[in-house]
Protein backbone atom coordinates (compact mmCIF):
# COMPACT_ATOMS: atom_id res chain seq x y z
CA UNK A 1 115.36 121.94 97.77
CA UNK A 2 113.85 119.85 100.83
CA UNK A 3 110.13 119.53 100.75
CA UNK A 4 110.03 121.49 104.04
CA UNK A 5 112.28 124.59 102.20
CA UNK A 6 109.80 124.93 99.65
CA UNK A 7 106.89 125.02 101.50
CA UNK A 8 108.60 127.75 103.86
CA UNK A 9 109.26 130.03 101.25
CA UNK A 10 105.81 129.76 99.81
CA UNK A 11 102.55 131.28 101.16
CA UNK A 12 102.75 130.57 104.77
CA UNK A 13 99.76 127.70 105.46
CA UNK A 14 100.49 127.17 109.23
CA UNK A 15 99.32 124.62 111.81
CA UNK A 16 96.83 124.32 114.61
CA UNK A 17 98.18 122.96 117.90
CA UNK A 18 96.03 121.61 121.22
CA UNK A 19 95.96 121.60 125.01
CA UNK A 20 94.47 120.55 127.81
CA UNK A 21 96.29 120.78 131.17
CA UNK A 22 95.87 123.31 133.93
CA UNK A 23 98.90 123.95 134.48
CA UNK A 24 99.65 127.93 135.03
CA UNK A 25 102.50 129.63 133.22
CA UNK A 26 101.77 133.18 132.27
CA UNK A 27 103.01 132.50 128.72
CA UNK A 28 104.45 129.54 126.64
CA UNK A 29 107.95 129.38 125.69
CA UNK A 30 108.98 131.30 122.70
CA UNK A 31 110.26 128.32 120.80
CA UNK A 32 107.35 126.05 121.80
CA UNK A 33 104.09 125.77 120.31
CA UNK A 34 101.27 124.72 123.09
CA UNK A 35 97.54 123.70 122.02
CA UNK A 36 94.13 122.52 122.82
CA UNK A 37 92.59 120.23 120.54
CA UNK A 38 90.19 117.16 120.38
CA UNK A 39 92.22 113.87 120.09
CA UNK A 40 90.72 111.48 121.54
CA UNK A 41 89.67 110.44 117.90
CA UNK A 42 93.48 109.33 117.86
CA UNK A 43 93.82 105.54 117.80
CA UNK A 44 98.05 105.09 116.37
CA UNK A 45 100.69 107.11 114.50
CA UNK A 46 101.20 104.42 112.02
CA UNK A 47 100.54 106.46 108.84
CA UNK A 48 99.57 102.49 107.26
CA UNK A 49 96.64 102.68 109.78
CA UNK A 50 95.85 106.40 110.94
CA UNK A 51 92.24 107.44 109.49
CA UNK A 52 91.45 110.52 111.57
CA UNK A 53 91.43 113.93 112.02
CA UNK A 54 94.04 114.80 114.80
CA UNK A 55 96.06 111.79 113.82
CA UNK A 56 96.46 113.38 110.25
CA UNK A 57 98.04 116.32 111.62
CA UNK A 58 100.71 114.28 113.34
CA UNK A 59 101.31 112.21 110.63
CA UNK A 60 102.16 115.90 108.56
CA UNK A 61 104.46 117.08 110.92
CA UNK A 62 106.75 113.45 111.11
CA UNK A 63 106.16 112.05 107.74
CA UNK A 64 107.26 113.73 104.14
CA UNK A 65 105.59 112.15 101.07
CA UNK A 66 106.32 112.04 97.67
CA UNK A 67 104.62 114.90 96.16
CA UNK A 68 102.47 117.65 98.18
CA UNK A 69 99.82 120.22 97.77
CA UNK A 70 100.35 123.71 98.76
CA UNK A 71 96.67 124.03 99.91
CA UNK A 72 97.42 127.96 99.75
CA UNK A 73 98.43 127.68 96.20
CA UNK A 74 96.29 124.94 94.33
CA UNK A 75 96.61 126.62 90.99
CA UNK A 76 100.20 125.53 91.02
CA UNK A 77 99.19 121.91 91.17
CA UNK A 78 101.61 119.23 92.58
CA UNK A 79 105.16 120.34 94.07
CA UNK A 80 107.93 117.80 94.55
CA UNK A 81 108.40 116.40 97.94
CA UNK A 82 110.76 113.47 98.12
CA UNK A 83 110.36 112.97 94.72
CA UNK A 84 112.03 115.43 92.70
CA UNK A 85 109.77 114.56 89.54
CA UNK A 86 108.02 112.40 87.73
CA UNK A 87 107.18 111.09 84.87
CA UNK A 88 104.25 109.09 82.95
CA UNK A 89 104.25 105.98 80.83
CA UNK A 90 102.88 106.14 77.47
CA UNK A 91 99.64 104.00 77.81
CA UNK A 92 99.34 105.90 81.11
CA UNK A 93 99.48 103.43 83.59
CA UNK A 94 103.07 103.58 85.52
CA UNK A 95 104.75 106.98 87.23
CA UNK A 96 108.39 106.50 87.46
CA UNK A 97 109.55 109.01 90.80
CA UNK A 98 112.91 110.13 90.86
CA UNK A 99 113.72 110.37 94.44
CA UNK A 100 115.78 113.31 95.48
CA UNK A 101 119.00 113.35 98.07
CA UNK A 102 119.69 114.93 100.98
CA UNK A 103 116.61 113.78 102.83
CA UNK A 104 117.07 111.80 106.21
CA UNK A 105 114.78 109.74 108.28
CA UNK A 106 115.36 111.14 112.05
CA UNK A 107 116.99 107.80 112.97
CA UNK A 108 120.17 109.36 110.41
CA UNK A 109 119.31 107.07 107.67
CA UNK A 110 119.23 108.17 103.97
CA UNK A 111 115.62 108.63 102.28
CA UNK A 112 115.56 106.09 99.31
CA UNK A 113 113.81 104.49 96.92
CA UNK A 114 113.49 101.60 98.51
CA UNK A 115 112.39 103.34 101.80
CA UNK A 116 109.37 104.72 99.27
CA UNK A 117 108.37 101.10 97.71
CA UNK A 118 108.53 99.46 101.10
CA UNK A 119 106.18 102.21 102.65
CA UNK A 120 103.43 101.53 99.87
CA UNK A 121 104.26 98.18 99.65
CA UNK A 122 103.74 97.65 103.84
CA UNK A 123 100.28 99.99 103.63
CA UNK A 124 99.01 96.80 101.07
CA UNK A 125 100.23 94.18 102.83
CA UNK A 126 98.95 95.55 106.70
CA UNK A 127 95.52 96.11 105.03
CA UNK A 128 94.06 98.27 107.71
CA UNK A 129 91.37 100.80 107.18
CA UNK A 130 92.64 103.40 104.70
CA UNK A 131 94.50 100.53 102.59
CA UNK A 132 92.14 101.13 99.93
CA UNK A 133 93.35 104.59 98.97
CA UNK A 134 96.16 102.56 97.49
CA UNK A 135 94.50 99.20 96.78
CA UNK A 136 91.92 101.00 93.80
CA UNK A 137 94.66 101.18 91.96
CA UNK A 138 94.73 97.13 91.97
CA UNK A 139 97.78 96.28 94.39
CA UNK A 140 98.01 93.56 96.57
CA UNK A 141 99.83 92.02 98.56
CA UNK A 142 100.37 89.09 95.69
CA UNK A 143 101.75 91.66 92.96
CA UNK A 144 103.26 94.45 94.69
CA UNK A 145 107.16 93.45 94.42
CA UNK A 146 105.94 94.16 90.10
CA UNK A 147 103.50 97.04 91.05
CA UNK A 148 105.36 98.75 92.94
CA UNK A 149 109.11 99.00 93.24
CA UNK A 150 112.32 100.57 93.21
CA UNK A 151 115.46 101.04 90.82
CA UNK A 152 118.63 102.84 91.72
CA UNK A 153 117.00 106.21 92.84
CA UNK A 154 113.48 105.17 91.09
CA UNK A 155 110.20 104.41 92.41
CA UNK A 156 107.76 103.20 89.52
CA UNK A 157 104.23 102.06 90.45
CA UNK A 158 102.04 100.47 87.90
CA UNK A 159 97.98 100.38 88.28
CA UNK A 160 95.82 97.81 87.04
CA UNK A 161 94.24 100.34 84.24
CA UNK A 162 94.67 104.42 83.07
CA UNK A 163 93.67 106.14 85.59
CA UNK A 164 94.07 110.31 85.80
CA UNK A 165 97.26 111.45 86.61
CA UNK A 166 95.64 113.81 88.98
CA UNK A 167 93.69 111.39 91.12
CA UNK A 168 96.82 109.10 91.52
CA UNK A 169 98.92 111.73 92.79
CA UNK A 170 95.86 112.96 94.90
CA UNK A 171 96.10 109.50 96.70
CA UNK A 172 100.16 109.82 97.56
CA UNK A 173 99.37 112.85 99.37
CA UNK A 174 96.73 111.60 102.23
CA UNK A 175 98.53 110.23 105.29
CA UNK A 176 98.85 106.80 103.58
CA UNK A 177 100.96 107.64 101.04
CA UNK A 178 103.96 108.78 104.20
CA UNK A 179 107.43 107.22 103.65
CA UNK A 180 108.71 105.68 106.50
CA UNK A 181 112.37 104.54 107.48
CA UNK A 182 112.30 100.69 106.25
CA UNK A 183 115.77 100.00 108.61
CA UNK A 184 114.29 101.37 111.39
CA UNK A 185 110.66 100.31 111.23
CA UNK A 186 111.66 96.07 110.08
CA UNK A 187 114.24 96.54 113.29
CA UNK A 188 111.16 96.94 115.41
CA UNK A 189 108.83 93.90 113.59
CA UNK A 190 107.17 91.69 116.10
CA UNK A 191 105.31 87.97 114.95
CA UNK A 192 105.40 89.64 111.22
CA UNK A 193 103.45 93.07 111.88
CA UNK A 194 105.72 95.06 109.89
CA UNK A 195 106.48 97.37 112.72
CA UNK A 196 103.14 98.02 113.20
CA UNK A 197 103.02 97.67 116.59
CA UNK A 198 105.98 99.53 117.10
CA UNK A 199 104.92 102.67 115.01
CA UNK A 200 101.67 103.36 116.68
CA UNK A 201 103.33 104.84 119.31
CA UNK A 202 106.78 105.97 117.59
CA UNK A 203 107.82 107.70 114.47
CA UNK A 204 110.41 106.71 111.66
CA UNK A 205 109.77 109.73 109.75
CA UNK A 206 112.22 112.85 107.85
CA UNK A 207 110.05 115.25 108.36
CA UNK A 208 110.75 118.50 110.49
CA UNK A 209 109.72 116.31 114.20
CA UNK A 210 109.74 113.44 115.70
CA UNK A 211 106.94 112.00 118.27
CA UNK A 212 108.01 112.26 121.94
CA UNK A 213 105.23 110.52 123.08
CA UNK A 214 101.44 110.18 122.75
CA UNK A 215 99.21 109.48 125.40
CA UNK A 216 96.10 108.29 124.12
CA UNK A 217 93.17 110.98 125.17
CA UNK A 218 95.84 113.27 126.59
CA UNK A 219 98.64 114.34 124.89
CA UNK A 220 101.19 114.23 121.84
CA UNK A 221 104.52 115.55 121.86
CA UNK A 222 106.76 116.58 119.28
CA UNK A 223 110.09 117.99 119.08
CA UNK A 224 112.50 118.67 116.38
CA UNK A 225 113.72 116.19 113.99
CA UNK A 226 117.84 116.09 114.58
CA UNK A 227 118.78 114.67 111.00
CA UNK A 228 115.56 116.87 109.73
CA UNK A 229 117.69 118.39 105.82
CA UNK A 230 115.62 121.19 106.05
CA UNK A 231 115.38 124.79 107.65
CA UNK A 232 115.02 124.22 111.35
CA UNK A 233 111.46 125.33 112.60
CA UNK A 234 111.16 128.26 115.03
CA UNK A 235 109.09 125.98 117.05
CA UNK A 236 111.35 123.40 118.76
CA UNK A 237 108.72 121.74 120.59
CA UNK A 238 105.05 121.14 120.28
CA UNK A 239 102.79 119.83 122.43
CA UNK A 240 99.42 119.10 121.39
CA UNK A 241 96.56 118.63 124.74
CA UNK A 242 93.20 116.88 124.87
CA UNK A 243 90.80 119.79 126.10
CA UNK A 244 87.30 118.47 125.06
CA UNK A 245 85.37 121.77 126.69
CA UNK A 246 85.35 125.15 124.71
CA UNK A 247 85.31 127.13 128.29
CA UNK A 248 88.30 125.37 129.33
CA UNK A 249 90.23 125.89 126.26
CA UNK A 250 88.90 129.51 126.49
CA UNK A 251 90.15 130.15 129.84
CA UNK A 252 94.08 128.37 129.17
CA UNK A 253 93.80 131.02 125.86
CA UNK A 254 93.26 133.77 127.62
CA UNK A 255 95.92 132.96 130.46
CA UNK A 256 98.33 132.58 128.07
CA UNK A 257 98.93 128.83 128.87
CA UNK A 258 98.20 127.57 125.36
CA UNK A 259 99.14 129.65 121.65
CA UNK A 260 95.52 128.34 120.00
CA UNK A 261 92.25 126.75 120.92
CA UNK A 262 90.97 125.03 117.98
CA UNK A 263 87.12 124.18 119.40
CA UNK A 264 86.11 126.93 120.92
CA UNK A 265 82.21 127.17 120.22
CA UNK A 266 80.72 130.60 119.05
CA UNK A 267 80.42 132.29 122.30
CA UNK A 268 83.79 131.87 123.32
CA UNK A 269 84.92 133.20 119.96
CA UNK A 270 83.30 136.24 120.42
CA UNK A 271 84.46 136.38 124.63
CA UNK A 272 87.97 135.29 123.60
CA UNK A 273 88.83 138.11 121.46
CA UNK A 274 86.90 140.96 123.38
CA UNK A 275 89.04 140.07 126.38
CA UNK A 276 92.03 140.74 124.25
CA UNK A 277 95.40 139.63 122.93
CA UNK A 278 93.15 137.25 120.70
CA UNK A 279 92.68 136.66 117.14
CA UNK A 280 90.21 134.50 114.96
CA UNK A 281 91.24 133.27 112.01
CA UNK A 282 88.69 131.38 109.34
CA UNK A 283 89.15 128.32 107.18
CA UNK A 284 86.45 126.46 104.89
CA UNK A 285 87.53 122.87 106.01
CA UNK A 286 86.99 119.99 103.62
CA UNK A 287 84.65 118.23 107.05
CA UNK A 288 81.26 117.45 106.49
CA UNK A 289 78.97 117.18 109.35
CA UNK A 290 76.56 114.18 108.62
CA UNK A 291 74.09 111.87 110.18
CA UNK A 292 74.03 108.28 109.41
CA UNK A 293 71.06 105.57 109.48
CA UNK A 294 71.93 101.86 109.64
CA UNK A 295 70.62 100.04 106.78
CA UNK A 296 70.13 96.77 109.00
CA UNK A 297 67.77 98.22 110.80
CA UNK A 298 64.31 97.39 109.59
CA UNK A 299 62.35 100.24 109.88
CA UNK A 300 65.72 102.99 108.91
CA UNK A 301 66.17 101.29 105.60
CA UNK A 302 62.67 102.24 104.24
CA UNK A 303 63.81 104.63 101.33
CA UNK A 304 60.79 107.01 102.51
CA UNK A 305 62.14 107.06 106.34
CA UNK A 306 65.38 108.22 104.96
CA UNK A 307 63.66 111.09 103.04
CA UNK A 308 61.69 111.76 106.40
CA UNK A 309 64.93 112.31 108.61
CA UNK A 310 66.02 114.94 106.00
CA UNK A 311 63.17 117.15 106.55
CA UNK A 312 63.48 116.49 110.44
CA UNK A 313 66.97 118.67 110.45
CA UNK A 314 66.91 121.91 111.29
CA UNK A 315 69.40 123.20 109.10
CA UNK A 316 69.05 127.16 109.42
CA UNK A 317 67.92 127.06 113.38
CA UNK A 318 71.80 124.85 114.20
CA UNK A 319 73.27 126.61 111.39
CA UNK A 320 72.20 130.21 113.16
CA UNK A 321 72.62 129.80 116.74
CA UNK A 322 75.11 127.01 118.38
CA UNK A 323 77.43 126.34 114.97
CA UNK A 324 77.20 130.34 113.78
CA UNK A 325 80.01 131.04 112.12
CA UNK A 326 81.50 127.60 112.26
CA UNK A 327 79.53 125.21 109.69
CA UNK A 328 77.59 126.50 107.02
CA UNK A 329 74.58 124.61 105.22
CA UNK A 330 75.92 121.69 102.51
CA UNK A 331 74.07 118.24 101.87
CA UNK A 332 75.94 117.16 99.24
CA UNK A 333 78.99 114.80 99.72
CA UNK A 334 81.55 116.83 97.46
CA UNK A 335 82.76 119.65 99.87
CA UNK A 336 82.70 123.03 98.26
CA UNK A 337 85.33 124.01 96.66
CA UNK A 338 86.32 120.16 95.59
CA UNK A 339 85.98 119.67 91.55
CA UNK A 340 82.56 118.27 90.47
CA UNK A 341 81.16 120.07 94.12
CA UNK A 342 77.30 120.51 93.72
CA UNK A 343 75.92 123.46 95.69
CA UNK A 344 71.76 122.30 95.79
CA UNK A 345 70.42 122.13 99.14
CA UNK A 346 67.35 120.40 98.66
CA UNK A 347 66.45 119.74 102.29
CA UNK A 348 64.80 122.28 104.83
CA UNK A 349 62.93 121.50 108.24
CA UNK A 350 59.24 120.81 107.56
CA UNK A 351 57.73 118.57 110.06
CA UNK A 352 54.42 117.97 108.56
CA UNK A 353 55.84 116.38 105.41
CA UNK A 354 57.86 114.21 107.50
CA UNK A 355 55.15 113.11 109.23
CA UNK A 356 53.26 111.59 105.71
CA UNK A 357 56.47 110.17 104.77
CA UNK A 358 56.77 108.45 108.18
CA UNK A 359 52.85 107.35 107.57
CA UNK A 360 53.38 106.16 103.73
CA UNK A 361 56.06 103.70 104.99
CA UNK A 362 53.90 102.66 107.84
CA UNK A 363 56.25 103.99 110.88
CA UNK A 364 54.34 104.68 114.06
CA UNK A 365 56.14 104.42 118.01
CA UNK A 366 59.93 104.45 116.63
CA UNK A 367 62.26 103.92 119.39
CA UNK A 368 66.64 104.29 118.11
CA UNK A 369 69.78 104.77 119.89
CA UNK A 370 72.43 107.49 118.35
CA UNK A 371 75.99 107.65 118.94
CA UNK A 372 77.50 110.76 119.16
CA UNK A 373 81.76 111.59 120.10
CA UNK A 374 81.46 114.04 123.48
CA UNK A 375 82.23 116.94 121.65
CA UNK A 376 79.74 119.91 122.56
CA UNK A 377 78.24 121.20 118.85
CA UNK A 378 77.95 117.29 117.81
CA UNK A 379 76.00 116.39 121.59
CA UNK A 380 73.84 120.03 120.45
CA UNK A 381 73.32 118.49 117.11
CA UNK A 382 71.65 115.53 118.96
CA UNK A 383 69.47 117.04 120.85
CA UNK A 384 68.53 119.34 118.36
CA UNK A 385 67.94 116.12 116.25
CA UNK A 386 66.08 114.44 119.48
CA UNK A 387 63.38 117.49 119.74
CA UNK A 388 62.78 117.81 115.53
CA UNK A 389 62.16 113.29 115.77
CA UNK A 390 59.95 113.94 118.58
CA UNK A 391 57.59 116.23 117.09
CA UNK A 392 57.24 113.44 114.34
CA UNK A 393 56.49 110.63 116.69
CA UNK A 394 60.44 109.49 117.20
CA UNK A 395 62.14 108.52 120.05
CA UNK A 396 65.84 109.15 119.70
CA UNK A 397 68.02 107.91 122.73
CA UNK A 398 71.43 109.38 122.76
CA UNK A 399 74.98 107.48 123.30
CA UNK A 400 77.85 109.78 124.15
CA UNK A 401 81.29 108.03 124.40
CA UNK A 402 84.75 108.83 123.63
CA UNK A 403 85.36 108.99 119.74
CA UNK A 404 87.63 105.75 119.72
CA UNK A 405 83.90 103.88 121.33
CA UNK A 406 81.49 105.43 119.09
CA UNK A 407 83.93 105.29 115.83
CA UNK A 408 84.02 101.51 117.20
CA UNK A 409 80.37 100.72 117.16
CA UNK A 410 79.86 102.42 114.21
CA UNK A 411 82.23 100.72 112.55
CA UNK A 412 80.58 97.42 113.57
CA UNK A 413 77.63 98.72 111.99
CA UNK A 414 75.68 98.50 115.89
CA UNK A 415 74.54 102.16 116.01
CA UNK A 416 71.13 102.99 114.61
CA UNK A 417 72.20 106.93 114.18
CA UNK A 418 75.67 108.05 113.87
CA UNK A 419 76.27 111.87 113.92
CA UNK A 420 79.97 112.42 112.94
CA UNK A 421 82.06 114.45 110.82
CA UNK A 422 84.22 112.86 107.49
CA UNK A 423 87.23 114.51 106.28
CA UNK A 424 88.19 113.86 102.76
CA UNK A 425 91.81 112.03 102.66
CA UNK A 426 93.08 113.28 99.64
CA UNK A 427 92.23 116.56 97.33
CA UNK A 428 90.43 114.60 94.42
CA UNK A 429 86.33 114.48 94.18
CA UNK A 430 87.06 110.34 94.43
CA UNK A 431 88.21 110.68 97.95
CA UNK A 432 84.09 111.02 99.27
CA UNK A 433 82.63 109.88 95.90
CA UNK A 434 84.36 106.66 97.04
CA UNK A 435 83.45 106.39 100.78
CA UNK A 436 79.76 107.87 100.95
CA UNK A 437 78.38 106.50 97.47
CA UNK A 438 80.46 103.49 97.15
CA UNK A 439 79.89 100.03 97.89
CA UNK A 440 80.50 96.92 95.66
CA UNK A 441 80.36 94.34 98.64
CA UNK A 442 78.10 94.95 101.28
CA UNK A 443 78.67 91.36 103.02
CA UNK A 444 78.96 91.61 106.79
CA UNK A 445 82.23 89.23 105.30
CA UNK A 446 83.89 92.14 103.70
CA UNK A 447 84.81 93.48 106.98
CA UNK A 448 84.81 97.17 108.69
CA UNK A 449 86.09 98.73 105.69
CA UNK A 450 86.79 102.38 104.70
CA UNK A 451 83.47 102.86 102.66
CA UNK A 452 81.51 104.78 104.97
CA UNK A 453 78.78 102.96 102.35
CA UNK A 454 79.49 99.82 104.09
CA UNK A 455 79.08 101.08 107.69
CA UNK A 456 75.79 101.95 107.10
CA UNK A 457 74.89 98.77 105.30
CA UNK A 458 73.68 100.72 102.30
CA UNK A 459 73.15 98.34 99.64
CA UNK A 460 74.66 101.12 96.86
CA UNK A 461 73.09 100.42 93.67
CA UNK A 462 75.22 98.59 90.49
CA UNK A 463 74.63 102.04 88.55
CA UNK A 464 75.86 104.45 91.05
CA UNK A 465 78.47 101.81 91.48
CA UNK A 466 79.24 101.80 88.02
CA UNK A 467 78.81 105.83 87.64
CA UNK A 468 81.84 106.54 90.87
CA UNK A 469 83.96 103.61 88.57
CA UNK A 470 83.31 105.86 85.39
CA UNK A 471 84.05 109.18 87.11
CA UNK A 472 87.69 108.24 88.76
CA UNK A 473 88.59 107.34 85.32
CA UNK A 474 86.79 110.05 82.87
CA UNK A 475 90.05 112.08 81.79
CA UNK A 476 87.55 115.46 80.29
CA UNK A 477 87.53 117.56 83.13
CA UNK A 478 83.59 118.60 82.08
CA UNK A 479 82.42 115.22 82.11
CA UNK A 480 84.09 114.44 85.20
CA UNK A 481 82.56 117.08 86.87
CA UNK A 482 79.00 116.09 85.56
CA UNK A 483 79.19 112.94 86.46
CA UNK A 484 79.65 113.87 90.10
CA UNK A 485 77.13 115.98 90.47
CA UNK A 486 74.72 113.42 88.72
CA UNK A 487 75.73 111.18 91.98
CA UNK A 488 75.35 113.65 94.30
CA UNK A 489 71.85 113.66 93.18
CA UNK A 490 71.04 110.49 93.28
CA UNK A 491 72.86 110.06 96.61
CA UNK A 492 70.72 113.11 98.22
CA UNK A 493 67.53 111.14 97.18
CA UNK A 494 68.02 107.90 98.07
CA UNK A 495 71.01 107.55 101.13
CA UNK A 496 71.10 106.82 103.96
CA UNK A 497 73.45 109.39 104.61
CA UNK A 498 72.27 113.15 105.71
CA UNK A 499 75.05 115.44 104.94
CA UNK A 500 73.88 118.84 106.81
CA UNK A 501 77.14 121.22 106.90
CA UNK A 502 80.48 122.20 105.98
CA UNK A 503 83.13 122.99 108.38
CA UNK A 504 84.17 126.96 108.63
CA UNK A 505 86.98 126.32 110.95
CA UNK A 506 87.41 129.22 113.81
CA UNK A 507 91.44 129.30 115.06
CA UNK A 508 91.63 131.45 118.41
CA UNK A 509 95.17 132.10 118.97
CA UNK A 510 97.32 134.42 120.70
CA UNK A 511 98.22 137.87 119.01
CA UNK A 512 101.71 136.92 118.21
CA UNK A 513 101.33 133.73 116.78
CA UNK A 514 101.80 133.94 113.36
CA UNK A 515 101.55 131.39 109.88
CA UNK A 516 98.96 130.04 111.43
CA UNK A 517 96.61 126.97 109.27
CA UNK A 518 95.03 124.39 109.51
CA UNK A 519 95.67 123.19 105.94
CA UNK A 520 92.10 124.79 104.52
CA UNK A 521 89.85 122.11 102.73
CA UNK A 522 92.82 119.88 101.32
CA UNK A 523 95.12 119.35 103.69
CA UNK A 524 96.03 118.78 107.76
CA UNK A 525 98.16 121.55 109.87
CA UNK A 526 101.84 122.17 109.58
CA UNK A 527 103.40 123.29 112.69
CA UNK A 528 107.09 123.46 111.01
CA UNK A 529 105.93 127.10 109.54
CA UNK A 530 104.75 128.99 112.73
CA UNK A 531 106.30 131.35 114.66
CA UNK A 532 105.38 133.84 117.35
């Protein structure tokens, strides 16, 4: 059975959709799905280089992988996708995949094995920013034709050591791990990118659509996939709309232009659905809402300044008024419900012990800049953040810019403060174990990687280096799970990171919309299963 089929007939997950226009139609077609979503965090479509949020969801709809998660079923543990099963070596290092048939890329091509070792093979070689979901496991460009490759209807990949079953196939299900149509995608290569180029604005996928078009801080379009093997979605067409204001996506809901609004703040909740033909539906999200301090900065990287800025949050007063009912408190970096998650919350508001820390590390007339996306709770966390630093003798100057320029800067490691939200990219503890506590070269030579430990320049300790090494390859569950909560300690005292809350996300759709998700805290919407 397709990989679509099977996640049909299961629990219904659902999607979440976007829009932004103002264009009046008393309701949306009844085969098209219309909503209003941030995406300007949305920089390409190229599953080989997409590392954010809305650009995940995309990549769901177009792309099928090799195995899945049913995030509404976890207990059942890995379904097949393309791969029909699996099996592992004896000295546990290589996973042979038998592909299945009767898959086809929307171009009419065949799904092979091939298709599935070029895919993995082209993620190593591009080396963009989420490469090294797949290059832990010790590929590179130099041995992937014996790493990874394909046999008849086989796809065996082979990792430098044992690693747990479990966290491999973790990895193959984040957006890196999509198999794309190698025909198609080499027919479109330009000066050697692979198709890169090509595929940030076009798909070569077999999942249920294909990408119309994107316009970058606008729109994407999907509609069905003709060659898609599976059961045709009720939803023919699905346009997703950049709406960065929660009145304005309240206002389209209630019209009837758009089926949901996925950022509409508390108020509006509460508005939307008193004015009718509303619902709210709730999902713990794997997003953690964090600050971040630059560790080039001279005064930041003081280990007692850190500890200051965690007792300059006001955790309960944000958590209780502007984000009620939309984040609730978590400083650790292992979302709940994640294996090995810690639930301590160490850190409260107290301005007067702040102020001593601030003292003890000789801080007096502080002046930084942070840089925060122009959404409305992270521009309230800010200021929230600028009035708490003030009352200790701060200065904080905010930056608002379009995700795609503060991702940018941060990236570059130029922003003192970062306030931003991380999404783990696969369901396995190693997926923020290995971004936010991380770091084996913090050379500005190693480049803008995908450790968030490196964008901070947080010069991660050889023992907690060592201890996130140990933990992604401990095979007892118990142990594994103590060992990440040993980090997570050690991480809360002495990061530069401030994790503050974890993401309850709010849906507002219309009444009739129905298998509606946003994937919960493992996984990305999946607009193939609503209807309405």
């Amino acid at each position: 059975m397709n990989l679509f089929n099977r996640l049909l007939t299961s629990a219904a997950i659902g999607t979440a959709v976007s829009m932004s226009s103002f264009a009046a139609y008393a309701e949306t077609p009844a085969n098209m799905l219309v909503i209003a979503n941030r995406i300007d965090d949305i920089i390409t479509i190229d599953p080989a280089e997409s590392f954010e949020f809305a650009g995940s969801d995309v990549s769901r709809n177009i792309y099928s992988r090799l195995v899945y998660l049913d995030p509404l079923d976890l207990e059942a543990g890995y379904k097949p996708g393309l791969a029909e099963s699996w099996t592992v070596s004896e000295d546990g290092k290589s996973i042979t995949f038998v592909i299945s048939e009767g898959n086809t890329f929307e171009s009419g091509n065949p799904v092979t094995a091939e298709d599935a070792a070029f895919s993995l093979q082209r993620a190593v070689i591009l080396n963009k920013t989420p490469s090294f979901i797949l290059t832990q496991f010790g590929f590179t460009p130099e041995n992937i034709a014996e790493t990874i490759k394909a046999e008849g209807n086989t796809l065996t990949i082979t990792t430098d050591r044992k690693y747990a079953t479990s966290f491999i196939l973790n990895c193959l299900t984040a957006t890196i791990g999509a198999i794309v149509d190698k025909k198609t995608v080499m027919a479109n290569e330009v000066d050697g990118d692979m198709g890169n180029t090509w595929l940030k604005t076009n798909s070569a996928g077999s999942g249920p659509y294909k990408l119309d078009s994107w316009k970058p801080n606008d729109s994407v379009t999907l509609s069905l996939n003709p060659n898609f093997s599976g059961e045709k979605p009720a939803m023919e067409r699905v346009i997703v709309r950049h709406v960065t204001e929660s009145a304005s996506q309240r206002l389209l809901l209630e019209r009837g232009d758009i089926d949901i609004a996925r950022n509409l703040n508390p108020e509006d909740i509460v508005g939307a659905t008193e004015a009718g033909g509303v619902k709210v539906e709730d999902e713990l999200k794997g997003h953690l809402m964090y600050l971040a301090l630059n560790g080039n900065h001279p005064v930041l990287s003081k280990p007692k300044v850190r500890q200051a800025f965690k007792y300059l949050v006001d955790y309960a007063g944000m958590q209780d008024s502007f984000l009620k009912g939309q984040y609730t408190t978590h400083q650790n970096f292992l979302p709940a419900t994640y294996l090995g998650a810690s639930t301590e919350n160490p850190f409260s508001l107290n301005i007067e012990k702040a102020k001593e820390l601030l003292a003890e590390a000789g801080v007096e007339g502080l002046v930084i800049e942070a840089g925060v996306r122009e959404a409305q709770e992270r521009i309230e966390i800010a200021q929230t953040m600028q009035n708490t630093l003030a009352q200790a003798g701060i200065t904080l100057n905010i930056t608002v810019g379009t995700a795609k320029q503060i991702l940018g800067r941060y990236r570059a490691r130029e922003l003192d403060m970062y306030v931003g939200i991380w999404g783990p990219d696969y369901p396995d503890p190693q997926t923020n174990a290995g971004t936010f506590a991380y770091n084996p070269d913090n050379s500005e030579e190693a480049g803008a990687t995908g450790f968030l430990a490196w964008r901070t320049a947080w010069e991660v300790t050889p023992e907690m280096n060592a201890a996130v090494e140990a933990a992604v390859t401990e095979g007892d569950r118990e142990k594994r799970v103590q060992l990440y909560q040993d980090i997570q300690k050690d991480f809360r005292d002495t990061s530069p990171f401030i994790v503050m809350f974890q993401r309850i996300e709010q849906s507002a759709m219309r009444d009739n919309v129905m298998n509606f998700s946003t994937g919960q805290a493992v996984s990305s919407a999946a607009y193939w299963q609503v209807t309405k």
